[in-house]
N, C-alpha and C. Protein backbone atom coordinates (compact mmCIF):
# COMPACT_ATOMS: atom_id res chain seq x y z
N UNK A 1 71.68 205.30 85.37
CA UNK A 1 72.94 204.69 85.09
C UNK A 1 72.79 203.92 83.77
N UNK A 2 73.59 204.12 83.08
CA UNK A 2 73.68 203.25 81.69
C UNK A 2 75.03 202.46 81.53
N UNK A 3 74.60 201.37 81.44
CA UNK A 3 76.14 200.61 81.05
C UNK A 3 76.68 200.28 79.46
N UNK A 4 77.88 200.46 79.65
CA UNK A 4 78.60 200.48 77.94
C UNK A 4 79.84 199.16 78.60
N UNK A 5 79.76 198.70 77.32
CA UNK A 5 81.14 197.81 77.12
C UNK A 5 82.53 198.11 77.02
N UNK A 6 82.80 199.33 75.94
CA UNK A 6 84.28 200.06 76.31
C UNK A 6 83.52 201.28 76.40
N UNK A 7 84.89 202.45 76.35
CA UNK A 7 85.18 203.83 76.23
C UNK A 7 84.89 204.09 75.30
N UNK A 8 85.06 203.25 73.86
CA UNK A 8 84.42 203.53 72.66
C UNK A 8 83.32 203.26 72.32
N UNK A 9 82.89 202.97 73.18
CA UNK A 9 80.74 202.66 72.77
C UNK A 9 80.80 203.68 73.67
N UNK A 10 81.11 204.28 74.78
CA UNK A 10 80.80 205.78 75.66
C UNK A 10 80.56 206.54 74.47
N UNK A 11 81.68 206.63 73.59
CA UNK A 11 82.26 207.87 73.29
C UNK A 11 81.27 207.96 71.94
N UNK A 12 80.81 206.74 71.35
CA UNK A 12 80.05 206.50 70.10
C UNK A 12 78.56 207.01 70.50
N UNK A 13 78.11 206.69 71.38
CA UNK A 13 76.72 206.68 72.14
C UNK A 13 77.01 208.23 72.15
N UNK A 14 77.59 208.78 73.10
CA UNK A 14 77.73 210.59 73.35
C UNK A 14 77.27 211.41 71.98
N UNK A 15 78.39 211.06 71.17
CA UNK A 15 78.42 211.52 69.88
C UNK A 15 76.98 211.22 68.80
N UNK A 16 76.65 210.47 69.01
CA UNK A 16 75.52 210.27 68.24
C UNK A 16 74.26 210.83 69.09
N UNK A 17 74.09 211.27 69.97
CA UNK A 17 73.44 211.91 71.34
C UNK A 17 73.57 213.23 71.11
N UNK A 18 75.11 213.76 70.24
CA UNK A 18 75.50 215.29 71.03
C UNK A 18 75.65 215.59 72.02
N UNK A 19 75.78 214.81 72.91
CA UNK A 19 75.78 214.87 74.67
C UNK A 19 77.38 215.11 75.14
N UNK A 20 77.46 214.92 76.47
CA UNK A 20 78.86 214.63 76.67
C UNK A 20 78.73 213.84 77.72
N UNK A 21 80.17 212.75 78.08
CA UNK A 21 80.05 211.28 79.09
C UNK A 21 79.83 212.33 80.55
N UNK A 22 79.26 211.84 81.24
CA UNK A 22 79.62 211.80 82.81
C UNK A 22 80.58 210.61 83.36
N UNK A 23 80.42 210.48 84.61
CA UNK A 23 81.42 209.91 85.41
C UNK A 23 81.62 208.11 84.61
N UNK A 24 82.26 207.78 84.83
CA UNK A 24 82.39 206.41 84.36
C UNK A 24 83.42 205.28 85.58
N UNK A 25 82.77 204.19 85.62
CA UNK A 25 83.66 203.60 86.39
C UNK A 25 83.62 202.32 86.10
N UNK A 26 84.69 200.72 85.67
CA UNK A 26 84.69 200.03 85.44
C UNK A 26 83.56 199.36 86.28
N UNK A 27 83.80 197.91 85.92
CA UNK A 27 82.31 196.65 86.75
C UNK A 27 83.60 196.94 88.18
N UNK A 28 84.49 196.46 87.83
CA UNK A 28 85.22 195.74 89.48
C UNK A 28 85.14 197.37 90.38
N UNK A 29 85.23 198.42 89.64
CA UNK A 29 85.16 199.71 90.48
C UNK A 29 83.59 199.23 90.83
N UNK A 30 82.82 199.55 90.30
CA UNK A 30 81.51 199.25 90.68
C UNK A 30 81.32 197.94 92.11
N UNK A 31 82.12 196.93 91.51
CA UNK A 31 81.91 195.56 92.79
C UNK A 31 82.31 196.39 93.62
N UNK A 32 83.91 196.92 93.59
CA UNK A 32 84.35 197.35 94.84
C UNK A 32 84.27 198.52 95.77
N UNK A 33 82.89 199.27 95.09
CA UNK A 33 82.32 200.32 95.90
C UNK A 33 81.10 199.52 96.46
N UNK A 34 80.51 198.86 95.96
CA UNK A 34 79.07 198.19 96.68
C UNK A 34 79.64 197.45 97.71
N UNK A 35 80.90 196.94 97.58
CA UNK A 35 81.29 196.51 99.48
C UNK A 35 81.51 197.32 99.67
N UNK A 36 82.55 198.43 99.16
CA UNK A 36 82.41 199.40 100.68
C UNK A 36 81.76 200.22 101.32
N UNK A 37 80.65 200.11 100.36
CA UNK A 37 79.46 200.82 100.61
C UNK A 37 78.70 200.71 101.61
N UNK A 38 78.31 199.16 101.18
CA UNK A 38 77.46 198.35 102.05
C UNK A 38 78.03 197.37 103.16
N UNK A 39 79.12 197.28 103.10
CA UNK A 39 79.86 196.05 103.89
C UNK A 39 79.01 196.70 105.62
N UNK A 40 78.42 197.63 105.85
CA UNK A 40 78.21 197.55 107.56
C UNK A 40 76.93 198.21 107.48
N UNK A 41 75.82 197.81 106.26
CA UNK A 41 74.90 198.57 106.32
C UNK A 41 73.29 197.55 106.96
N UNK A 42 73.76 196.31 107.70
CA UNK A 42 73.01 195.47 108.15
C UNK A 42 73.29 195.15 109.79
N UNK A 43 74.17 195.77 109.88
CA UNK A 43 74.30 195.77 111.32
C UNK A 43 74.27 196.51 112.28
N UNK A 44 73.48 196.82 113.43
CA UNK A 44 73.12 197.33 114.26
C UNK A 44 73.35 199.26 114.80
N UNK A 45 75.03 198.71 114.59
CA UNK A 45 75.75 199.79 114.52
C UNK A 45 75.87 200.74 113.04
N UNK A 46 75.14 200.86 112.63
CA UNK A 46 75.51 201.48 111.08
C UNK A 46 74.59 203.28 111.42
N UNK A 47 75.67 203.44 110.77
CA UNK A 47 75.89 205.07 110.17
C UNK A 47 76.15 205.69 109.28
N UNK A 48 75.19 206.52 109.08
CA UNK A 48 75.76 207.22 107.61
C UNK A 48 76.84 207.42 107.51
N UNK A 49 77.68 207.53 106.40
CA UNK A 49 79.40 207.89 106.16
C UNK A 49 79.06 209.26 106.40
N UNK A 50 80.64 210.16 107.10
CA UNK A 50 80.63 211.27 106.89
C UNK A 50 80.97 211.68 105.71
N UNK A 51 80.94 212.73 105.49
CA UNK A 51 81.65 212.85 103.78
C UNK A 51 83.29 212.51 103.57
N UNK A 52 84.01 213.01 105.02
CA UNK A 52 85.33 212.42 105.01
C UNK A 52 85.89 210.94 104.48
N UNK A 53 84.55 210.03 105.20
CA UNK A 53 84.68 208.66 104.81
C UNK A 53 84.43 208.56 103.43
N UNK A 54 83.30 208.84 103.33
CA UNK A 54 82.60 208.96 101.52
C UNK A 54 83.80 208.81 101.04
N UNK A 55 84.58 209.84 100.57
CA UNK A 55 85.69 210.54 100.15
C UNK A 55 86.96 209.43 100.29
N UNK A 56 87.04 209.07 100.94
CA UNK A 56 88.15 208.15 101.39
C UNK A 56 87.46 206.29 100.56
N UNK A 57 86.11 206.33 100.49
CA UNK A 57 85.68 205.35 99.46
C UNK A 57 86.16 205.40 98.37
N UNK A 58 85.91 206.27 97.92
CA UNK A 58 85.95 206.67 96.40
C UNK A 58 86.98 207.11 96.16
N UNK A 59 88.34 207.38 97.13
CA UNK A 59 89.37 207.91 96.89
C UNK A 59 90.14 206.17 96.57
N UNK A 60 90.30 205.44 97.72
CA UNK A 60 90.39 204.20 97.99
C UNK A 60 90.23 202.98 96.27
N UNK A 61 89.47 203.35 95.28
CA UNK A 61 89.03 202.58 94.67
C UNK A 61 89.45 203.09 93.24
N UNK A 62 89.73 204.53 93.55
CA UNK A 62 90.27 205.07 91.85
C UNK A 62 89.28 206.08 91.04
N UNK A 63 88.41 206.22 92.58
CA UNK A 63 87.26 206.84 91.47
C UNK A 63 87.56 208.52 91.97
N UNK A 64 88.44 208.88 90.90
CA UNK A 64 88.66 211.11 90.71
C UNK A 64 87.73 211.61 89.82
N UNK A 65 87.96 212.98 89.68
CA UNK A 65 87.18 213.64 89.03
C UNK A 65 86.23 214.60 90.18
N UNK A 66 85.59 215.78 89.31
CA UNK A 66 85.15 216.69 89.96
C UNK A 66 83.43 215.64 90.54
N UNK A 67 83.09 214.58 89.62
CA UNK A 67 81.80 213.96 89.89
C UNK A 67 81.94 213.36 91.43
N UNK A 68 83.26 212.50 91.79
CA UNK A 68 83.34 212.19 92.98
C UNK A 68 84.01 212.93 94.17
N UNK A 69 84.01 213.92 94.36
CA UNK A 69 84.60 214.89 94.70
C UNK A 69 83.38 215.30 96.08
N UNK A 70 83.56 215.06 97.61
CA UNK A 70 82.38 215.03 98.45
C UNK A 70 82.73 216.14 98.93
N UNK A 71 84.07 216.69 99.08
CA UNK A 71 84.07 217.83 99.81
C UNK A 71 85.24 218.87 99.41
């Protein structure tokens, strides 16, 4: 994972790379997947997400594209 400040340091970094961006997601996308990630991963009852759930995370928060895409 590499972090950039805008879209235009992505896009500057790529280009000077020759590369192309992968997935990108703001900090608060970022906060607000690590709770829902983790919000039940200390308690007793915890289970892997199905991919349905997965999907419904990442749907939930704004994060599209073929990168988040579980099923």
């Amino acid at each position: 994972m590499l972090l950039f400040r805008s879209e235009e340091h992505v896009k500057r970094w790529t280009e000077a790379r020759d590369s192309t961006a992968g997935a990108t997601f703001t900090p608060q996308q970022g906060w607000l997947l690590a709770k829902a990630w983790f919000v039940d991963r200390l308690s007793p009852e915890w289970r892997r997400k199905t991919p349905e759930e997965s999907q419904a995370v990442f749907d939930s928060i704004g994060l599209t594209g073929a990168f988040w895409r579980v099923t």
